[in-house]
Protein backbone atom coordinates (compact mmCIF):
# COMPACT_ATOMS: atom_id res chain seq x y z
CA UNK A 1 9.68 34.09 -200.05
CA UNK A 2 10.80 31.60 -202.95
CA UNK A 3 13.91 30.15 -204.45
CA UNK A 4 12.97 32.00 -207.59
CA UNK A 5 12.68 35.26 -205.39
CA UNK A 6 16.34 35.02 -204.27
CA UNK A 7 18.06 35.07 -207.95
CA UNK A 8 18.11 31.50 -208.39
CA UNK A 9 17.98 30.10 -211.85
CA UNK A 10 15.15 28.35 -213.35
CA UNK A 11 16.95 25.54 -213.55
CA UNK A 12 17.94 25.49 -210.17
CA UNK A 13 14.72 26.55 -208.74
CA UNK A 14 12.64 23.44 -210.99
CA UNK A 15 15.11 21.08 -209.48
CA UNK A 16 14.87 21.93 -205.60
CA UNK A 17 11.03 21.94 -206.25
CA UNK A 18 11.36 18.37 -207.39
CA UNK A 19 13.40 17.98 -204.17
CA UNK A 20 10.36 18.79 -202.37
CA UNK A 21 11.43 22.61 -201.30
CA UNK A 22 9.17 24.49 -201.51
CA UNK A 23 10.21 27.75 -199.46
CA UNK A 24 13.64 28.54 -198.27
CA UNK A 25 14.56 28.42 -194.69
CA UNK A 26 15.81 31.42 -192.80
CA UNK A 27 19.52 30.53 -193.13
CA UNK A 28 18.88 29.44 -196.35
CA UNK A 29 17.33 32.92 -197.56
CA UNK A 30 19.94 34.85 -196.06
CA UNK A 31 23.06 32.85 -196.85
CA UNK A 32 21.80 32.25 -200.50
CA UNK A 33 20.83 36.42 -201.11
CA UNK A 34 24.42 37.42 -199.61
CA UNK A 35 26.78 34.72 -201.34
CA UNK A 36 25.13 35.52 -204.65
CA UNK A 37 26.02 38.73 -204.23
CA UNK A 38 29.45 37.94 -204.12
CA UNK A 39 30.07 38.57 -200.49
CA UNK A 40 31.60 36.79 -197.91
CA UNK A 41 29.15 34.56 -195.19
CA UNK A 42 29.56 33.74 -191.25
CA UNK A 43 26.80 31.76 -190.78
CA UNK A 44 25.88 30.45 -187.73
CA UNK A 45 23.44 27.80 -188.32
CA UNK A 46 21.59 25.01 -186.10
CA UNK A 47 21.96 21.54 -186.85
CA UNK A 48 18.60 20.45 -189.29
CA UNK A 49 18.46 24.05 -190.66
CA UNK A 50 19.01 23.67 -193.98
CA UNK A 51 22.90 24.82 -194.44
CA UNK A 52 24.04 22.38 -197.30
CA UNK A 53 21.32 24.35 -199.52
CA UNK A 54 22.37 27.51 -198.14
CA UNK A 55 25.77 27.17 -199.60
CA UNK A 56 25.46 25.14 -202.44
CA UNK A 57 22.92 26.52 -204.43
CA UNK A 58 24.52 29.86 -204.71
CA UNK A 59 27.62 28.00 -205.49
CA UNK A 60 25.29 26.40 -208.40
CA UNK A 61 23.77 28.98 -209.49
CA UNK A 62 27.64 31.29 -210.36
CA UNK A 63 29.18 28.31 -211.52
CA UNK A 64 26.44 28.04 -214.30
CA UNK A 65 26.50 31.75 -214.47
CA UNK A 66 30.13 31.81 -215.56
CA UNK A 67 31.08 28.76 -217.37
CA UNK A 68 34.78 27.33 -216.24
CA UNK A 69 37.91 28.61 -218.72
CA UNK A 70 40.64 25.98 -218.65
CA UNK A 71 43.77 27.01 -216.60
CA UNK A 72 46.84 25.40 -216.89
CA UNK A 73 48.15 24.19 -213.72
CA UNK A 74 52.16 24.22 -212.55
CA UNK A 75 52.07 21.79 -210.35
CA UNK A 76 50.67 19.29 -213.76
CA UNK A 77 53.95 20.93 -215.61
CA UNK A 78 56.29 19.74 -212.39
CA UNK A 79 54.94 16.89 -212.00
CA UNK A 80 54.95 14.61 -215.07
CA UNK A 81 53.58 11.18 -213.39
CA UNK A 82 50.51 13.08 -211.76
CA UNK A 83 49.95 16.03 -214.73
CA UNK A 84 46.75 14.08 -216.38
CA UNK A 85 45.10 14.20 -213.04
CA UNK A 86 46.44 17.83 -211.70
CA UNK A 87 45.19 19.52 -214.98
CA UNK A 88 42.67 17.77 -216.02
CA UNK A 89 40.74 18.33 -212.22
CA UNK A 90 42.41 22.06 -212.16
CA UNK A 91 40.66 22.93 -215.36
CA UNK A 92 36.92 22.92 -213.83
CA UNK A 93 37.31 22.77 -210.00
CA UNK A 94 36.28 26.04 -208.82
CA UNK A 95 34.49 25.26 -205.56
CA UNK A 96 36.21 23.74 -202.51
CA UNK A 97 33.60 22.33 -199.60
CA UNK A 98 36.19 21.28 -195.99
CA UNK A 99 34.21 19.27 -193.90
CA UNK A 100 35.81 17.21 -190.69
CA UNK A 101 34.45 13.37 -190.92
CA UNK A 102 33.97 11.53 -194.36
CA UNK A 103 30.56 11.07 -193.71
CA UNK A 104 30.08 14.34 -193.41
CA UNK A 105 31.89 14.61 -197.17
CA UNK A 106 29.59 12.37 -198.63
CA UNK A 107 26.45 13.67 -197.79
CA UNK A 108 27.35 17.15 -198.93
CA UNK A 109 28.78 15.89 -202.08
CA UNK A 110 25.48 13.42 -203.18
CA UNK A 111 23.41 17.04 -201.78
CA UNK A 112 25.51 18.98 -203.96
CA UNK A 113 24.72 16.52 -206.77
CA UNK A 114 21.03 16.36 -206.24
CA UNK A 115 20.70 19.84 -206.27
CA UNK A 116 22.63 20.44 -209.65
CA UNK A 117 20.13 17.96 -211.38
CA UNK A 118 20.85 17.82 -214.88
CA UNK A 119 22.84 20.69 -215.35
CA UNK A 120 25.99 19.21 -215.82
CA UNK A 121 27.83 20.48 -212.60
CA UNK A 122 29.37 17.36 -210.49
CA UNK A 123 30.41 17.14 -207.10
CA UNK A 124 32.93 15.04 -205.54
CA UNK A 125 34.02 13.59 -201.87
CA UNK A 126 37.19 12.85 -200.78
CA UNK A 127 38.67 11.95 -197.59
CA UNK A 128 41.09 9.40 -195.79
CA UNK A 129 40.33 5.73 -195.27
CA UNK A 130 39.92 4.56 -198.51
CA UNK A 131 42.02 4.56 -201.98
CA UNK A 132 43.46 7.65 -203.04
CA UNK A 133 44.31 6.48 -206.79
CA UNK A 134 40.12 5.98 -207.00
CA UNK A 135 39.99 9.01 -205.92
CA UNK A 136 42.37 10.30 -208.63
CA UNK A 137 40.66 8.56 -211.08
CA UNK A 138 37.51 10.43 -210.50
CA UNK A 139 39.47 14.07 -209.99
CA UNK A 140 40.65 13.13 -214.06
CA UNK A 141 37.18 13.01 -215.03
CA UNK A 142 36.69 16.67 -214.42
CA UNK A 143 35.19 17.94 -210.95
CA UNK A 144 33.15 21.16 -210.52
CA UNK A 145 32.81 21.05 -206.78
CA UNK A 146 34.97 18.97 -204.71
CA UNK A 147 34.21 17.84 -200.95
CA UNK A 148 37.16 17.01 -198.42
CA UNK A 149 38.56 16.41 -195.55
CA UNK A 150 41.64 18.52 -195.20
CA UNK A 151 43.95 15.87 -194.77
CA UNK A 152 43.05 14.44 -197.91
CA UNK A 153 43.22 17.07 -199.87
CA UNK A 154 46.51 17.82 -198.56
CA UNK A 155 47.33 14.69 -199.35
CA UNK A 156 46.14 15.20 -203.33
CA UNK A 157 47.63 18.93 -203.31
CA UNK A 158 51.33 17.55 -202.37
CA UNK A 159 51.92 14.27 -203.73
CA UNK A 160 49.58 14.37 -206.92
CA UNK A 161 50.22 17.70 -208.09
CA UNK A 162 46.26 18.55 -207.47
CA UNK A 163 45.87 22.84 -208.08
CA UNK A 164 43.60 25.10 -206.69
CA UNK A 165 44.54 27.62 -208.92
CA UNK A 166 40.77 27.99 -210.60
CA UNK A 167 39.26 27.62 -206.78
CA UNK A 168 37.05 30.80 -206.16
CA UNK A 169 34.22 29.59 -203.91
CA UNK A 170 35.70 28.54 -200.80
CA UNK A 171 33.02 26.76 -197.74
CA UNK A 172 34.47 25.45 -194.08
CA UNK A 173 31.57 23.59 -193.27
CA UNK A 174 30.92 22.67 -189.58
CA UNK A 175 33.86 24.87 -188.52
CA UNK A 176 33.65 24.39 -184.93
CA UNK A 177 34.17 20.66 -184.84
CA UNK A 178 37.10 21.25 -187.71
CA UNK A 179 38.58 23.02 -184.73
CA UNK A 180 37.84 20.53 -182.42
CA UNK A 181 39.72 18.01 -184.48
CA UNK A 182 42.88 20.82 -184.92
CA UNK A 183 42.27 21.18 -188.44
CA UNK A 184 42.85 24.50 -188.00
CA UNK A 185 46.74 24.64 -189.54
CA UNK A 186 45.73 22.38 -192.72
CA UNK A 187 43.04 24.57 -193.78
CA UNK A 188 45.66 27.32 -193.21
CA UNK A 189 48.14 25.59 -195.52
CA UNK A 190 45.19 24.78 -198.00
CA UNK A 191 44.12 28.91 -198.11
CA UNK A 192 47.73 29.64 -199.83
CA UNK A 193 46.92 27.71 -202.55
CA UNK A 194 43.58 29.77 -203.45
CA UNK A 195 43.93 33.15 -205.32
CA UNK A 196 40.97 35.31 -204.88
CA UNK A 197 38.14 33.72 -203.96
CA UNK A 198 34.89 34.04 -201.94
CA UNK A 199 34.03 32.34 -198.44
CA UNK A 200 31.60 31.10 -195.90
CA UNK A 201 32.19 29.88 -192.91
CA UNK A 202 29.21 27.74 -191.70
CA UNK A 203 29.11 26.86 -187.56
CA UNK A 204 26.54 25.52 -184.91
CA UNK A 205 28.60 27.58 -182.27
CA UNK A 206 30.63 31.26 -182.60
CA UNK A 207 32.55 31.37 -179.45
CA UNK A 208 36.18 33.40 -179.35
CA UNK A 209 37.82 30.37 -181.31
CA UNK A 210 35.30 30.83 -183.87
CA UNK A 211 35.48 34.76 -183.85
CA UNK A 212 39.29 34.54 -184.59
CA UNK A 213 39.17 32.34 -187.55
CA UNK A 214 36.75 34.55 -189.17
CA UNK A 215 38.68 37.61 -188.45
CA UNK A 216 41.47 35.83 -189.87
CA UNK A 217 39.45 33.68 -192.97
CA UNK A 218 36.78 36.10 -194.02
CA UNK A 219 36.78 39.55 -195.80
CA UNK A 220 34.40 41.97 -194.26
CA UNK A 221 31.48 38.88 -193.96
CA UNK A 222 27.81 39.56 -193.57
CA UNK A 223 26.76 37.60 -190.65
CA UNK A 224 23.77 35.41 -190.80
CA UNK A 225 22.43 33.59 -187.61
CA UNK A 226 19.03 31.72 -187.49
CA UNK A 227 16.98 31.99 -184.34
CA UNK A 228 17.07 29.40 -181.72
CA UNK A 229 20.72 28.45 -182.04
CA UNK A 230 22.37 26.58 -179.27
CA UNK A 231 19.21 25.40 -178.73
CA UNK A 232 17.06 22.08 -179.85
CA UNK A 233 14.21 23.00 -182.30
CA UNK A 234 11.28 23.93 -181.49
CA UNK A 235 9.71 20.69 -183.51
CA UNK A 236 11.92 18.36 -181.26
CA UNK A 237 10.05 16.78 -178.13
CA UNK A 238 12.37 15.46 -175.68
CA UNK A 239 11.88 12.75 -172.64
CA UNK A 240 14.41 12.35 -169.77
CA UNK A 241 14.79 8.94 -167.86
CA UNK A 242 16.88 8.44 -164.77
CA UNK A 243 18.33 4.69 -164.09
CA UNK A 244 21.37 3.09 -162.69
CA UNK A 245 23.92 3.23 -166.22
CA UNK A 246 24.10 -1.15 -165.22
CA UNK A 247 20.86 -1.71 -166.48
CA UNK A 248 21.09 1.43 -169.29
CA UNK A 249 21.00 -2.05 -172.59
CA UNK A 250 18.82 -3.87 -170.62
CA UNK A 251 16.18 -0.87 -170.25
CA UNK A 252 16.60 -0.16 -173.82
CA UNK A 253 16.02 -3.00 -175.52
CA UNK A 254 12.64 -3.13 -173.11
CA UNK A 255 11.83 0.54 -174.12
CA UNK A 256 12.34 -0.18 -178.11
CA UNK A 257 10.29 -3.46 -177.89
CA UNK A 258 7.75 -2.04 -175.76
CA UNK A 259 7.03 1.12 -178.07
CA UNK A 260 7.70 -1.02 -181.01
CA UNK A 261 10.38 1.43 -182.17
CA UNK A 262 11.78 0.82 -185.82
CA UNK A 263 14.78 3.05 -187.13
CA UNK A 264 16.63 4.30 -183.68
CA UNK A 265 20.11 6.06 -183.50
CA UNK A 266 21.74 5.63 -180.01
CA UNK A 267 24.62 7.45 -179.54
CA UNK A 268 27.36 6.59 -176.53
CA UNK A 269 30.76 7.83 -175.62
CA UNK A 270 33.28 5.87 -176.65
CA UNK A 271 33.98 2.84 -179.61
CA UNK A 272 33.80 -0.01 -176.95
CA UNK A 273 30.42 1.11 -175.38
CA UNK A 274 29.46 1.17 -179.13
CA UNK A 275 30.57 -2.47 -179.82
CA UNK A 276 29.75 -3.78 -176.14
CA UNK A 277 25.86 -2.27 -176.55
CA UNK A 278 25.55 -3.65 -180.05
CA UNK A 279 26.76 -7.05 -178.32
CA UNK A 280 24.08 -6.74 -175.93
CA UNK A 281 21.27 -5.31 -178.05
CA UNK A 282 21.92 -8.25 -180.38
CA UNK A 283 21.66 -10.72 -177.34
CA UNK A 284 18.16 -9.46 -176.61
CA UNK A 285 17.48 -10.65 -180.36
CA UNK A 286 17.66 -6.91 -182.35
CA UNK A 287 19.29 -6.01 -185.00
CA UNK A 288 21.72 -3.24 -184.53
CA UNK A 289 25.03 -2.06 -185.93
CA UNK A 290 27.86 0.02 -184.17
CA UNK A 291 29.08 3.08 -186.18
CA UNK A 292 32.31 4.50 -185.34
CA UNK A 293 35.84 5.41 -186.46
CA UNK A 294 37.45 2.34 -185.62
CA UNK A 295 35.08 0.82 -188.50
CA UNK A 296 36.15 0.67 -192.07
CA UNK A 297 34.84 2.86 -194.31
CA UNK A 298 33.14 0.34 -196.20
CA UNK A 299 31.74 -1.14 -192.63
CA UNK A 300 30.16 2.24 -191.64
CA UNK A 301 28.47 2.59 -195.05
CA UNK A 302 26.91 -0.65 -195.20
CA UNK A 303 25.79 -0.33 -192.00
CA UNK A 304 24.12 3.16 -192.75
CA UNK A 305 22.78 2.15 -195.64
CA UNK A 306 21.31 -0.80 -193.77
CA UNK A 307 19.85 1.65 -191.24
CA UNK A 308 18.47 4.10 -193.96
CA UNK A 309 16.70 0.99 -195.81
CA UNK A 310 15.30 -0.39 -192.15
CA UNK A 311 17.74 -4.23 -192.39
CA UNK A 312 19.06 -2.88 -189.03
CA UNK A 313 16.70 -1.71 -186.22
CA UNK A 314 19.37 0.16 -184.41
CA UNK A 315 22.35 2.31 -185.52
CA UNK A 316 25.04 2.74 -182.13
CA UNK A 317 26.80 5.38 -182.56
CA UNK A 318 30.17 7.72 -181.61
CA UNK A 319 29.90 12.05 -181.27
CA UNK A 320 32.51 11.50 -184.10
CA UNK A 321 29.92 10.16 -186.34
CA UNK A 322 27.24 12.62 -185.01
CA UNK A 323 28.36 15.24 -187.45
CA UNK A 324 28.11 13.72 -190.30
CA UNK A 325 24.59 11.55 -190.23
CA UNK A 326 21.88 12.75 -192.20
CA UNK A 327 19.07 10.24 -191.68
CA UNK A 328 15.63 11.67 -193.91
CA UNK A 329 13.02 11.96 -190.96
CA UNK A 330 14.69 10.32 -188.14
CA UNK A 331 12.11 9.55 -185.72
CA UNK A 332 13.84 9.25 -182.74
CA UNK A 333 17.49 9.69 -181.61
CA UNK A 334 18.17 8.25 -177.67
CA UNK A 335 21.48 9.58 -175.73
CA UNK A 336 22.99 7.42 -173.29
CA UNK A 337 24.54 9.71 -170.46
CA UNK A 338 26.30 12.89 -172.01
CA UNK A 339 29.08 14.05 -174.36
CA UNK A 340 31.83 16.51 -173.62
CA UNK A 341 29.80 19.61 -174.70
CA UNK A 342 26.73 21.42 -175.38
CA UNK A 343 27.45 21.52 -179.00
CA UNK A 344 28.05 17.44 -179.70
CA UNK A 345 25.00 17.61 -177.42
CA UNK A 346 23.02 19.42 -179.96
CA UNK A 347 24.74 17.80 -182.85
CA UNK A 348 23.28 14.13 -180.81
CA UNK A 349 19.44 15.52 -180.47
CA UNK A 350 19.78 17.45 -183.78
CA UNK A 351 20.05 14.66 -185.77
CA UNK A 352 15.98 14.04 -185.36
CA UNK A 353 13.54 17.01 -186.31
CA UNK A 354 15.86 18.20 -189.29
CA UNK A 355 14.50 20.74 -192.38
CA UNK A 356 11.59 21.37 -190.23
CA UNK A 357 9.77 17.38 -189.70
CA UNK A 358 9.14 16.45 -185.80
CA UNK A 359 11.21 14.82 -184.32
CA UNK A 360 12.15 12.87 -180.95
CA UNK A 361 14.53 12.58 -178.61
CA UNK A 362 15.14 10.28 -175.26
CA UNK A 363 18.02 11.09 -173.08
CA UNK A 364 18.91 8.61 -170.16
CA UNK A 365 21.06 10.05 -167.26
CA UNK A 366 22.07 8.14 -163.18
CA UNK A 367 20.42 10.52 -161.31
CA UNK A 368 23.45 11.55 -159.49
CA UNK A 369 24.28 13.48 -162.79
CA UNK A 370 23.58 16.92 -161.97
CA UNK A 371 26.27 18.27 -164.42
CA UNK A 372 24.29 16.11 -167.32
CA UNK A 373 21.27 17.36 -166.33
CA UNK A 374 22.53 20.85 -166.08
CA UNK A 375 24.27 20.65 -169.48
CA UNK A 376 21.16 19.52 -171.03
CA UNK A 377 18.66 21.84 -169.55
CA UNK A 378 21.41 24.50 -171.69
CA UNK A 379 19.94 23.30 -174.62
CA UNK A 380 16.56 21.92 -174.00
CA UNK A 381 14.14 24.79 -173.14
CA UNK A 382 11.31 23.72 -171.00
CA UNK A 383 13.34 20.67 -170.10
CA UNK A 384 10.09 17.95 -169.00
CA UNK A 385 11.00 16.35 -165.59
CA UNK A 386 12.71 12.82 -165.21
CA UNK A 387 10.87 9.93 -164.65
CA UNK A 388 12.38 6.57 -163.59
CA UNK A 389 10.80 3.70 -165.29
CA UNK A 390 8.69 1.14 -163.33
CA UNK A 391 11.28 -1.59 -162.23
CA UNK A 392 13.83 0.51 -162.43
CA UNK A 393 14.43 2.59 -159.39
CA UNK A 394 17.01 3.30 -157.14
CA UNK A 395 15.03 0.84 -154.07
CA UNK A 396 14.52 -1.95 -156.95
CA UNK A 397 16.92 -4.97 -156.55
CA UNK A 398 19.31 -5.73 -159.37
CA UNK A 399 19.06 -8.56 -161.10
CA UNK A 400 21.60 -11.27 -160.11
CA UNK A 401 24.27 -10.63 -163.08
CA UNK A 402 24.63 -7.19 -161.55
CA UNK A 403 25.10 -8.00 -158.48
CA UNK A 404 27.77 -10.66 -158.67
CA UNK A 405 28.89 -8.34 -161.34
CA UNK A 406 29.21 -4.94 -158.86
CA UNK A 407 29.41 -6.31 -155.54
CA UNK A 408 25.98 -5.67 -154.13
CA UNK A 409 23.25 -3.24 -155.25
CA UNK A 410 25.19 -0.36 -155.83
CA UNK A 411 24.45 3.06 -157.61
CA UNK A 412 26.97 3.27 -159.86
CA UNK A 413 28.52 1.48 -162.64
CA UNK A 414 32.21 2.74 -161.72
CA UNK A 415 33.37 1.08 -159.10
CA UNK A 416 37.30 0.73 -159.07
CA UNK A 417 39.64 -1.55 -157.07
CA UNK A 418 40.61 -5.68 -156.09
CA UNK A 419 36.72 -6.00 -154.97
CA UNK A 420 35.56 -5.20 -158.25
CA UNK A 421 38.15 -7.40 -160.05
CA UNK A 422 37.44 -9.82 -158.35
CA UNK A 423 33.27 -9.76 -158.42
CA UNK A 424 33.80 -9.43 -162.33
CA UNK A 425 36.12 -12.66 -162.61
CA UNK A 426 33.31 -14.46 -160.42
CA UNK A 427 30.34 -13.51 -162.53
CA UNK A 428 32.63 -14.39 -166.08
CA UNK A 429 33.06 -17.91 -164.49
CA UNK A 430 29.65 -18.22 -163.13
CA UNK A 431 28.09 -16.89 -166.63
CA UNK A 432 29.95 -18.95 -168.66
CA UNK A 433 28.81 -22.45 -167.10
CA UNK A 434 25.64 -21.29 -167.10
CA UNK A 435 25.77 -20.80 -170.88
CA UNK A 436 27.30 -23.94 -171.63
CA UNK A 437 24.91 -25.84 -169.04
CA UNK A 438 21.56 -24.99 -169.49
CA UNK A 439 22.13 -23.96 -173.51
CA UNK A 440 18.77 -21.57 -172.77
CA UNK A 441 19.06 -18.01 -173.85
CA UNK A 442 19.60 -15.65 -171.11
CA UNK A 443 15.85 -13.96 -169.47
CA UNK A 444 14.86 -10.18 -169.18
CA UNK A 445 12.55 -9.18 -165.79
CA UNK A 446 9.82 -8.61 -168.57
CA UNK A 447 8.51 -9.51 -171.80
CA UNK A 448 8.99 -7.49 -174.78
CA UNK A 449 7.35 -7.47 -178.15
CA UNK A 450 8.71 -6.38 -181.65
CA UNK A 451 11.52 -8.11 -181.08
CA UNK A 452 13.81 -9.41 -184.27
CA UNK A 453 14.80 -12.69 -184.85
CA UNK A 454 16.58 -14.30 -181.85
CA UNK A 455 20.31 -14.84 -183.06
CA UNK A 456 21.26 -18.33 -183.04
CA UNK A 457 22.47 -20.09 -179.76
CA UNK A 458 25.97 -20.59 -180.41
CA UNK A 459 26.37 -16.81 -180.55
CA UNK A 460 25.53 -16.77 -176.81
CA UNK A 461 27.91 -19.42 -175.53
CA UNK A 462 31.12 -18.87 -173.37
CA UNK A 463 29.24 -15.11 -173.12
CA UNK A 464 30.92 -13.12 -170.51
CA UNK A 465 28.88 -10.78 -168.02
CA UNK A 466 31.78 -8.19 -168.41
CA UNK A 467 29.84 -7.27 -171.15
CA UNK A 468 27.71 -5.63 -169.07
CA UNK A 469 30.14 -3.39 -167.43
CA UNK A 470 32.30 -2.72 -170.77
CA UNK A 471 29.74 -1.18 -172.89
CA UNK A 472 29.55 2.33 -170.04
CA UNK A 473 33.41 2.70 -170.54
């Protein structure tokens, strides 16, 4: 099977061969056959498999079938102040993309763009978090395909006179987590300002929410569903490591120095493990970045971009940025206990071994965690057994921070109450002399190599061994 096979143009089909695509994936050759002929898609894809292409170039390939015709939009006639940009963007936007995250947006929309090539076709992203008049600005220019978050387009639709009236392509991409994040009554808002159109609903999981929304969204859909879904790919190797979640930063800035690791996404649970790990990581002399939604938008794209050009070693990331990551051969991703489902599971692992390259992933679990490990083995076939690294194990001491830190060798990072308090205040005061006294950076229980430059000592003075502890929140 070839892109030329499916109907694609030769246009089209010269540029995705530049791309380096050479035959279509299975999601790819069924989405692609069905949307071109006109009907309506519920595709249920795995993460990696190929789904922008899936949608877009059949997209592509009608829009340069049937050349845009400019309609006038009503909202540009009510709306005097906002008419240049409501009828200038109404007059070629015919394909609407809904994504949940903004980077999620982006990627589709510079995808979208690559795969159009030089045919004129342009794609835009749009989402919350940054200026809305840019955004404008670029909407005047004339938009074939525009990429958005629903709340920003909402936004655009009611208080800049943006139409949908020439819309008749419509994709939800990554419908599942749009639920998660109760988008579910914006894109229900944003539907009654289509006329007839076509749609595809694109998920990693059809469970009854999913089911409903495509008996409510689609016409009569053709369903498409790749093998292996819910499941890691088959070109994914995993590892599983059991340790005490206290020494969880110290272990993996051993385990990236010792394996010489370069480009390595972690993803944690929350934004203050994020910025507490980064904190850590960067104490042990590498260079890593946190990535979540507490970060500007200009933040969390310098840091990718950083990441993607191999300035930072170590990308820390949220399940909220999970979605939305599309990192060109990835070689390893590395999960720090579990997130709240199989599916941001998936979306965690499925971020290595994407469009078919190997991949690796490294998850880390207390071995107490028989729900983690239960969860995982959902999604990992042939899940390899645990090992607990040398130095690591339940009968090896703790280092002295953790102890003064958790009130004796204990298990678990959780411990609650005036005991706790009061072993955390100790080690801040105890930590902090010892960073003013001795002015030496602190010591690991071993050696690594490949480590980056060291940062400077004042970063490390008046540090407080809460750290430790505030990263696992």
């Amino acid at each position: 099977m070839t892109f030329s096979s499916l109907g694609l143009s030769p246009a089209l089909t010269e540029t995705v061969s530049r791309l380096g695509y050479q035959t279509p994936t299975d999601i790819q050759t069924q989405a692609i056959a069905a949307m071109l002929k006109g009907a309506d898609v519920l595709a249920i894809a795995e993460t990696g498999s190929g789904k922008t292409a899936a949608f877009a170039l059949p997209i592509l390939e009608q829009l340069l079938r049937h050349p845009s015709a400019p309609v006038e939009s009503q909202s540009a006639q009510r709306l005097q102040l906002e008419a240049l940009y409501a009828s200038r963007a109404a007059s070629r936007l015919r394909a609407l993309v809904l994504v949940p995250t903004r980077e999620l947006a982006e990627q589709v929309a510079v995808s979208v763009n690559r795969y159009a090539g030089d045919s004129g076709l342009v794609a835009l992203a749009v989402y919350g978090g940054v200026n809305i008049r840019a955004q404008t600005r670029a909407l005047a220019e004339g938009v074939d395909v525009l990429v958005a978050t629903p709340g920003r387009l909402w936004d655009l639709i009611c208080h800049f006179g943006l139409s949908l009236d020439a819309v008749r392509y419509l994709v939800l991409d990554e419908a599942d987590r749009m639920l998660d994040m109760g988008f579910a009554p914006a894109i229900d808002k944003i539907r009654t300002r289509l006329g007839a159109h076509q749609s595809a609903l694109f998920s990693a999981s059809f469970g009854e929410r999913e089911r409903a929304l495509a008996q409510r969204w689609l016409r009569q859909p053709v369903t498409v569903e790749t093998a292996g879904t819910g499941t890691t790919p088959e070109q994914l190797s995993v590892e599983l490591f059991h340790l005490d979640r206290r020494r969880w930063a110290e272990w993996l800035a051993e385990l990236v120095g010792k394996r010489n690791y370069g480009q390595t996404l972690v993803f944690v649970g929350t934004k203050d493990s994020a910025n507490n790990l980064v904190r850590e990581l960067k104490l042990d002399g590498l260079r890593a970045e946190a990535f979540h939604g507490d970060k500007t938008q200009g933040a969390r794209r310098r840091g990718l971009d950083e990441f993607k050009r191999s300035a930072v070693r170590l990308l820390v990331a949220t399940d909220v940025a999970a979605r939305g990551l599309d990192i060109a051969k990835l070689p390893v991703v590395i999960s720090l206990g579990m997130p709240h489902s199989e599916e941001d599971l998936l979306h965690r692992l499925g971020r290595s071994a994407r469009a078919g390259n190997a991949g690796h992933a490294i998850v880390v679990l207390e071995r107490d965690d028989k729900a983690g490990l239960a969860q995982l083995a959902a999604v990992c076939p042939g899940l390899p057994e645990a090992v607990t690294p040398a130095g690591y194990g339940p009968k090896d001491p703790l280092p002295e921070r953790y102890r003064n830190q958790q009130g004796g060798n204990q298990p678990s990072g959780n411990q609650q109450g005036r005991n706790s308090k009061s072993a955390n205040t100790s080690a801040r005061s105890s930590t902090r002399k010892a960073a003013q006294g001795t002015g030496k950076p602190r010591q690991r229980s071993s050696d690594r190599p490949g480590k980056d430059q060291r940062p400077a000592r004042s970063s490390e003075k008046g540090r407080s061994n809460s750290g430790r502890s505030g990263w696992q929140k």
